[in-house]
Each structure stands twice: as C-alpha cells, then as structure tokens.
N, C-alpha and C. Protein backbone atom coordinates (compact mmCIF):
# COMPACT_ATOMS: atom_id res chain seq x y z
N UNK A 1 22.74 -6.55 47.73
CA UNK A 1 21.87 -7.56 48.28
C UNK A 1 22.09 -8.85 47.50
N UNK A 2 22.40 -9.67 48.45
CA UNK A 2 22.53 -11.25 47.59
C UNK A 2 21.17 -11.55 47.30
N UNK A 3 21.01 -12.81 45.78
CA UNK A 3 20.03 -13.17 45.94
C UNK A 3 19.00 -13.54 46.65
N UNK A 4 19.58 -14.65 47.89
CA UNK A 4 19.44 -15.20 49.16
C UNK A 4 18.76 -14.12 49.63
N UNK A 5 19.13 -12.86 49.63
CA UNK A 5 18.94 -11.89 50.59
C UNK A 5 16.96 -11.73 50.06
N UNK A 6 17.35 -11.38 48.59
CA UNK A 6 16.64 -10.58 47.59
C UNK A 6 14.97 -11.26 47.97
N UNK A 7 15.26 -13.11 47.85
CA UNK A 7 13.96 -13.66 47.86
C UNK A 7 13.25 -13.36 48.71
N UNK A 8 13.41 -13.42 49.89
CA UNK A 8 12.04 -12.95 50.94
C UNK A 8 11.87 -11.89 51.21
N UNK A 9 12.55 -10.68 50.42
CA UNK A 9 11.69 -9.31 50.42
C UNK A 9 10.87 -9.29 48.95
N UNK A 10 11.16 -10.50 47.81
CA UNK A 10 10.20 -10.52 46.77
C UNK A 10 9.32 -11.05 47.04
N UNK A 11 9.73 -12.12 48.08
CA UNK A 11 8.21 -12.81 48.39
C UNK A 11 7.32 -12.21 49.20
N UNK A 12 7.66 -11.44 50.11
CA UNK A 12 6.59 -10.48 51.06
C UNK A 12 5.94 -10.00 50.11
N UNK A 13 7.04 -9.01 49.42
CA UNK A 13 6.20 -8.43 48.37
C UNK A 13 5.12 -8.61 47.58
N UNK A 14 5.31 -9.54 47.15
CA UNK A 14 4.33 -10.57 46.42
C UNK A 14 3.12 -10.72 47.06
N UNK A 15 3.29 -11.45 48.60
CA UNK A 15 2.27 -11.83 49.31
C UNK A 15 1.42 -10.64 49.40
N UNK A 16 2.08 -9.26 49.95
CA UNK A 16 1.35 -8.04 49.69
C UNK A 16 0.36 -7.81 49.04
N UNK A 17 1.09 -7.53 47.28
CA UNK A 17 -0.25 -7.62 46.47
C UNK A 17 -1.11 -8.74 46.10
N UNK A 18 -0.86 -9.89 46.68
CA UNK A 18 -2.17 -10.94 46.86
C UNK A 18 -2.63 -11.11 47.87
N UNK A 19 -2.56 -10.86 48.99
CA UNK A 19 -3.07 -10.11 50.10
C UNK A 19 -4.72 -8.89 49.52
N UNK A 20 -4.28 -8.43 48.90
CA UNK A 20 -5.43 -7.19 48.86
C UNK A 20 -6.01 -7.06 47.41
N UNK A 21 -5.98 -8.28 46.50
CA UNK A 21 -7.23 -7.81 45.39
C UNK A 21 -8.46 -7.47 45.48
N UNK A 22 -8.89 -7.40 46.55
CA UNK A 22 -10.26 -6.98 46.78
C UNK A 22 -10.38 -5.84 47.23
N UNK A 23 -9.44 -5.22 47.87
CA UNK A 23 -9.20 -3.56 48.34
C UNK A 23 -8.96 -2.63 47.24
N UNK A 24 -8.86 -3.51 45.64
CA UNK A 24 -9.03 -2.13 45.16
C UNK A 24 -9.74 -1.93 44.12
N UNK A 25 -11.16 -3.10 44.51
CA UNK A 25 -12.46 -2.82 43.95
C UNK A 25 -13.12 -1.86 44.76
N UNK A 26 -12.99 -0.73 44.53
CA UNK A 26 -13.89 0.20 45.61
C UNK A 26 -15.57 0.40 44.56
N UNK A 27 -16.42 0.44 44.91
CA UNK A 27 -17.78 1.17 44.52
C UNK A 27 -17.46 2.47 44.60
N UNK A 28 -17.47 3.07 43.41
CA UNK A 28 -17.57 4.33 43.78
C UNK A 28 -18.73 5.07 44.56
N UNK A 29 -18.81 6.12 45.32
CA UNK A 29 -19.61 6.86 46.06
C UNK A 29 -20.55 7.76 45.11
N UNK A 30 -22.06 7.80 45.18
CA UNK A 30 -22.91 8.29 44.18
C UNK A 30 -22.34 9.80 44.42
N UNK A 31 -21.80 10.05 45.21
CA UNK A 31 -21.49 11.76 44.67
C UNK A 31 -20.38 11.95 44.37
N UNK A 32 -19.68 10.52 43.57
CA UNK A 32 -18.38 10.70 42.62
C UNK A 32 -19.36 11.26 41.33
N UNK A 33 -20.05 11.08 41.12
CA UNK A 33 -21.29 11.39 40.05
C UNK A 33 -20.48 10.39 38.77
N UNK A 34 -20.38 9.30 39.26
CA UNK A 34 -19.94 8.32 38.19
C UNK A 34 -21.03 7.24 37.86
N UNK A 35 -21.49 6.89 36.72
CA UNK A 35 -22.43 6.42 36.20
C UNK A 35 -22.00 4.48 36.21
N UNK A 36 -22.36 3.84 36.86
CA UNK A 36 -22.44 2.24 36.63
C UNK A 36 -23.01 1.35 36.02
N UNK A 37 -23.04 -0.23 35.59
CA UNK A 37 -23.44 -0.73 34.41
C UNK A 37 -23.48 -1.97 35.92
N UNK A 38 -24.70 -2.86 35.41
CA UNK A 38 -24.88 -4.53 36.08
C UNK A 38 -25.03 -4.62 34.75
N UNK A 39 -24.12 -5.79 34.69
CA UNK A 39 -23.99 -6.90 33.24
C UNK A 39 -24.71 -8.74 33.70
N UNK A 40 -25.42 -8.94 32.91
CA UNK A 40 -25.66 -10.26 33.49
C UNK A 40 -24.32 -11.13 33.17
N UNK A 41 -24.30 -12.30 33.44
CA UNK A 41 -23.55 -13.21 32.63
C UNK A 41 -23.32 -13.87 31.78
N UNK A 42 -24.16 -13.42 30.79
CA UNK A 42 -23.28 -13.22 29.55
C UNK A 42 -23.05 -11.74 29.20
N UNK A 43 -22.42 -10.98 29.99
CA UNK A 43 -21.83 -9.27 29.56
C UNK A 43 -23.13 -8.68 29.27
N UNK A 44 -24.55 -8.64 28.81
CA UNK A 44 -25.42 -7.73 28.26
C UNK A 44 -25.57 -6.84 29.50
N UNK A 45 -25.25 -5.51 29.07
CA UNK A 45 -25.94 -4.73 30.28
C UNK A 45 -27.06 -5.19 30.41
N UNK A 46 -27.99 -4.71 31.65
CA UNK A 46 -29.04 -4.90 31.53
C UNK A 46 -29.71 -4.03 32.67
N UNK A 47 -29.27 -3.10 33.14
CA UNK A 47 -29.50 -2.32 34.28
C UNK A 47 -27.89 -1.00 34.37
N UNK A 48 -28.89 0.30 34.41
CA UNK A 48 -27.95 1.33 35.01
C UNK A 48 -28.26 1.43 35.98
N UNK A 49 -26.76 1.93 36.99
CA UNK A 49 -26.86 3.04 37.91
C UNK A 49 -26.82 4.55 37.94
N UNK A 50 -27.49 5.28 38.41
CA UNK A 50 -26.95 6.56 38.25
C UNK A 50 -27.16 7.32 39.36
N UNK A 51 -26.23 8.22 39.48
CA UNK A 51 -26.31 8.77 40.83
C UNK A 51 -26.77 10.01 41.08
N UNK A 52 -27.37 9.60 42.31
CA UNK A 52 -27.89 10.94 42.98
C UNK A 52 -27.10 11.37 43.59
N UNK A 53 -27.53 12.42 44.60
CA UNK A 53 -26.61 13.19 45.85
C UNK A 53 -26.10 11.74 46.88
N UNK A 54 -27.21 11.01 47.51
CA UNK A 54 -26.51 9.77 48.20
C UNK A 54 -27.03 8.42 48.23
N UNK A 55 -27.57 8.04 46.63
CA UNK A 55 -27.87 7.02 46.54
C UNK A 55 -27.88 7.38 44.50
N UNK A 56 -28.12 5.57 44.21
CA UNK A 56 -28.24 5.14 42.98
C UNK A 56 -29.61 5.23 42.48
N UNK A 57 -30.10 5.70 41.37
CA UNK A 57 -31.48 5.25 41.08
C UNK A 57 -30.64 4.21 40.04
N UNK A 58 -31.83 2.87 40.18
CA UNK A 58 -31.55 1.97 39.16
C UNK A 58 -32.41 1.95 37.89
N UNK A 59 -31.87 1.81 36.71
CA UNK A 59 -32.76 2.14 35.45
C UNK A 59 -33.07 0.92 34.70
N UNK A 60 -33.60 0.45 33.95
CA UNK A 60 -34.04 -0.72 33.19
C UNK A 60 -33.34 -0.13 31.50
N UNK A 61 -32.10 -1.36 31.12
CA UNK A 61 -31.80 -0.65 29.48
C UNK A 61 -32.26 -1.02 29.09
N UNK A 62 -33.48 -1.73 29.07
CA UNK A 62 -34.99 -2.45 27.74
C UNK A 62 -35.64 -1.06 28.04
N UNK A 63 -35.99 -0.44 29.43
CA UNK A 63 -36.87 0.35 28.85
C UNK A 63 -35.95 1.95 29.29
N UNK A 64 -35.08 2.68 28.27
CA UNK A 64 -34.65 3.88 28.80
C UNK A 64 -35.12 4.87 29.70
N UNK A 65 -34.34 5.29 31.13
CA UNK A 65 -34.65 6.21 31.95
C UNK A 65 -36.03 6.10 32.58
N UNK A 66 -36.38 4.66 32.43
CA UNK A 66 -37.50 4.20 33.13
C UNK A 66 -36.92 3.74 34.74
N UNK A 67 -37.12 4.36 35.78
CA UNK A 67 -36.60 4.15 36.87
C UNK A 67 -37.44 2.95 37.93
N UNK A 68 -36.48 1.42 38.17
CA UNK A 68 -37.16 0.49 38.97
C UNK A 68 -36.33 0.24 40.19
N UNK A 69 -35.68 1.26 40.60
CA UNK A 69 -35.45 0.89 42.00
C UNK A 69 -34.17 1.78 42.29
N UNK A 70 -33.32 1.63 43.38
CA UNK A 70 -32.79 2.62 43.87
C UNK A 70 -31.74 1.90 44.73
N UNK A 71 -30.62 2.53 45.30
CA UNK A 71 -29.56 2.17 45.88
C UNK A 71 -29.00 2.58 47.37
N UNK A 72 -29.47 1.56 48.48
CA UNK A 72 -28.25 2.45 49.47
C UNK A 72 -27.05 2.00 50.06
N UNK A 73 -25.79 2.84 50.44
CA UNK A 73 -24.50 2.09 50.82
C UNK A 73 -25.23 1.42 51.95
N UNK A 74 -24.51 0.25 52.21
CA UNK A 74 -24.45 0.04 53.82
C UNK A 74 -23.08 -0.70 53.80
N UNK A 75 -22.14 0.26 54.58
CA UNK A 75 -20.59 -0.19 55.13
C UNK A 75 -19.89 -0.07 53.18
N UNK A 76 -19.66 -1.24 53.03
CA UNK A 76 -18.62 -1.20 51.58
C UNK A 76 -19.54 -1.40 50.47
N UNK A 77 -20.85 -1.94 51.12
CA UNK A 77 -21.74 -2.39 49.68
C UNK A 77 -22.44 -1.95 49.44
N UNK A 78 -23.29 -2.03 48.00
CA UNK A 78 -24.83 -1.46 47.82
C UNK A 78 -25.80 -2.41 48.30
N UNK A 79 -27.02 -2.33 48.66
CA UNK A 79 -28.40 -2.77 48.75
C UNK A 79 -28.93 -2.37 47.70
N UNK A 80 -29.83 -3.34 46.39
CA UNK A 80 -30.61 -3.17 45.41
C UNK A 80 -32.07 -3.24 46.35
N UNK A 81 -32.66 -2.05 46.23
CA UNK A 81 -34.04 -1.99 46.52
C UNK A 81 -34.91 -1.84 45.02
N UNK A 82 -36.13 -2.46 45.18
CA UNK A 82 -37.31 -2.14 43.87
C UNK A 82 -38.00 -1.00 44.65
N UNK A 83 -39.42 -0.66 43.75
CA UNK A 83 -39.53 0.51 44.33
C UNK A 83 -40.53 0.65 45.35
N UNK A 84 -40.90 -0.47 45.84
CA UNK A 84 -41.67 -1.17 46.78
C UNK A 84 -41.18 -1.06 48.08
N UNK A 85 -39.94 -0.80 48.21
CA UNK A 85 -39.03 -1.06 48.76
C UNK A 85 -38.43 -2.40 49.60
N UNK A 86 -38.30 -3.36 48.59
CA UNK A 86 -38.07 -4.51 49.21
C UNK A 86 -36.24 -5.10 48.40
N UNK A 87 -35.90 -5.41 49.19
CA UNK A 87 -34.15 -5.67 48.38
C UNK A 87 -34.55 -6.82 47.48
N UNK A 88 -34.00 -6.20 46.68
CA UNK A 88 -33.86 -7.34 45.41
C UNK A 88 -32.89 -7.57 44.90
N UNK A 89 -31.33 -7.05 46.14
CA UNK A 89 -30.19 -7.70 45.46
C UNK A 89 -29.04 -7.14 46.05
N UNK A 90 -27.59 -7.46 46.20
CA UNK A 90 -26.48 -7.15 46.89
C UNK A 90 -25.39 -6.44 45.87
N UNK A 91 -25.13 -5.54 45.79
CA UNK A 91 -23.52 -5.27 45.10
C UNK A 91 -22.34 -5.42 46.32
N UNK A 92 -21.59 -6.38 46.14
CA UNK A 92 -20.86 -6.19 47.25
C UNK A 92 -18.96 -6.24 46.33
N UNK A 93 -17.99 -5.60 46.81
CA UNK A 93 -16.76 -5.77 45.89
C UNK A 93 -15.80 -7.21 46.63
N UNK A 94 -15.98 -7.73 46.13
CA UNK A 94 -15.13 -9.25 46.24
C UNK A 94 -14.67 -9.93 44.87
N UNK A 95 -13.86 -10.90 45.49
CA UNK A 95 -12.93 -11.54 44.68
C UNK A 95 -14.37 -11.75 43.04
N UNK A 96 -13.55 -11.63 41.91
CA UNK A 96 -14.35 -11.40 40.71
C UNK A 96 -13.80 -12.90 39.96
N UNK A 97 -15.10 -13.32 39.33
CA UNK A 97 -14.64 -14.61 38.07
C UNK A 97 -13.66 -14.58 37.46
N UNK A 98 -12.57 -15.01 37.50
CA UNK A 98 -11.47 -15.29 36.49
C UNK A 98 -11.88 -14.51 35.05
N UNK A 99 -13.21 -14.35 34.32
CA UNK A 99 -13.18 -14.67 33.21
C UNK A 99 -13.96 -13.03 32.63
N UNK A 100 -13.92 -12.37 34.08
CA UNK A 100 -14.66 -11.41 34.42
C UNK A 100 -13.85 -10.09 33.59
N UNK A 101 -14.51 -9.10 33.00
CA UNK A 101 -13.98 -7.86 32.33
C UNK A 101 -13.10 -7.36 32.83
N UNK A 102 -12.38 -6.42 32.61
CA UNK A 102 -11.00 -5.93 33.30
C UNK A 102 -12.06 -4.46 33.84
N UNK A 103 -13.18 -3.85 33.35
CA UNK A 103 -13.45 -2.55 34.10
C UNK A 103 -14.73 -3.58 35.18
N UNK A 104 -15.15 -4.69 35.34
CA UNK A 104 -15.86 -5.27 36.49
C UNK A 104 -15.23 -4.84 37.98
N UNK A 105 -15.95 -4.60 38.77
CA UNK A 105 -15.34 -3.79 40.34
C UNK A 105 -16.29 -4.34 40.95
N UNK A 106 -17.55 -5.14 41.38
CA UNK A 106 -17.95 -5.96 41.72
C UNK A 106 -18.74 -6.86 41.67
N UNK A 107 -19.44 -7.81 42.32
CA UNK A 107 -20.23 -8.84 42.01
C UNK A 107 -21.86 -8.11 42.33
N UNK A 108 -22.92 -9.13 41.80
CA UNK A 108 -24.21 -8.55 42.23
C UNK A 108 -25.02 -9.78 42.39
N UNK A 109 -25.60 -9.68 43.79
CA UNK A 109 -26.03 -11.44 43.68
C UNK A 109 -27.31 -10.83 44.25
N UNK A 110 -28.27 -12.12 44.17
CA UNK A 110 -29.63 -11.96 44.53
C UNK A 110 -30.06 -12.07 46.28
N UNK A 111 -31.24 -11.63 46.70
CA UNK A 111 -31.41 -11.63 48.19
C UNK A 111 -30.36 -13.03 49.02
N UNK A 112 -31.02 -14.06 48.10
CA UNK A 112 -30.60 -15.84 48.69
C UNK A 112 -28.72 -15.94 48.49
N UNK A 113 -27.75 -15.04 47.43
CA UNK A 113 -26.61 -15.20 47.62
C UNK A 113 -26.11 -15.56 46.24
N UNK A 114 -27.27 -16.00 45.36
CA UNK A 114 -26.77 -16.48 43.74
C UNK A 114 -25.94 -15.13 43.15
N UNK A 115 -24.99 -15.40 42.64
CA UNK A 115 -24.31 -14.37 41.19
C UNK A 115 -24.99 -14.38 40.56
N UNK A 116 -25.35 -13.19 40.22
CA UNK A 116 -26.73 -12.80 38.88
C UNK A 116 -25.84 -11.79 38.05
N UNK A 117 -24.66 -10.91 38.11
CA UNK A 117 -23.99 -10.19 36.85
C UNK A 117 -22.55 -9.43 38.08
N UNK A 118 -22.02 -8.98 37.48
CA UNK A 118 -21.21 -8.23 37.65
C UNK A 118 -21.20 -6.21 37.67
N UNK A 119 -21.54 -5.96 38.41
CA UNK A 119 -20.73 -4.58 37.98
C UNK A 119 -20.01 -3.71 37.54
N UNK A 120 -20.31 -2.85 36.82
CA UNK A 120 -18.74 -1.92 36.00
C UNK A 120 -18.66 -0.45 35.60
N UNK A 121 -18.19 -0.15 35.52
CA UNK A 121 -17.92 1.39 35.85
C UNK A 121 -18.56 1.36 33.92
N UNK A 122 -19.24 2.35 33.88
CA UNK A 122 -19.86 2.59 32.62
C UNK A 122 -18.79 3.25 31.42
C-alpha cells in the first residue's frame, strides 16, 4: 500500500474512534453489582451508589449508609430521585471535561441542566 493509498484508511480510522467517545461511557447496570462514586467538582466524593437488583440506592458520605434517595434507568441514563420521590438530578454518559478523571464515565447535572459532579466507578 502506497502512502497515498495508506492516508484515507488512517483517516477513516481515526474519524471512527472520534466518532464514538461517548459509546464507551456505559453506566453500568445495578445488577453488574458494581458500586459508583458522584464526585462534586472539586473530586470530593460526596454521594454513593449502590446497587440493588434494579435500581441504585443513593447514600450520603458525610453521613455513612444513611440512605437519601434512589436510582432508575430510563433508556442510557439514571434519574436521581430523593426519597420523596421527586428527581433531584440526571446521570447521563456524555462527552466528559477535559480535566475530568480517567475512571469518570459520566456527568451528573441538576433537574434545570447545571453540571454538579461527575460519576465514577468506585
């Protein structure tokens, strides 16, 4: 293969994997029984996930295994419910801050759309 040849199967290529950084932030599924972290922005955890059979209970890390709310998929994302049951927040997996942890897998914003922390596999 000539160079000539070489470039526009490197460049597809290329386009490929920038094409899909967001396809391989998956949320894991609560009956991966994998445990999650919301970090605000500045990194402090400040909230677990942990999983049930088909949802998250959410925990408070100021106050341990004190449970304030709970998780359900809808399509690719989570819904943050309190225990009121009113949403108090989105996990959804999209493009992440430049400046963002290498184990971050998605964003977590408030009802209105603000970034309030990141997500991460614990």
């Amino acid at each position: 293969m000539t160079p000539r040849a070489a470039f526009p199967a490197a460049l597809g290529l290329a386009a490929a994997l920038i094409a899909h950084p967001a396809a391989a932030a998956v949320i894991p599924d609560p009956a991966s029984n994998k445990t999650l972290a919301i970090h605000d922005l500045s990194g402090q955890v400040i909230e677990m996930l942990l999983p049930q059979r088909d949802h998250y209970d959410i925990v408070d890390r100021r106050r341990p295994w004190v449970r304030i709310g709970y998780t359900k998929r809808t399509g690719n994302e989570l819904v943050l419910y309190n225990l009121n049951n009113r949403v108090t927040g989105y996990i959804r997996p999209e493009l992440l801050p430049p400046d963002a942890e290498l184990s971050a897998i998605a964003t977590v914003r408030d009802p209105e759309g603000n970034l309030i922390g990141l997500l991460s596999r614990f």
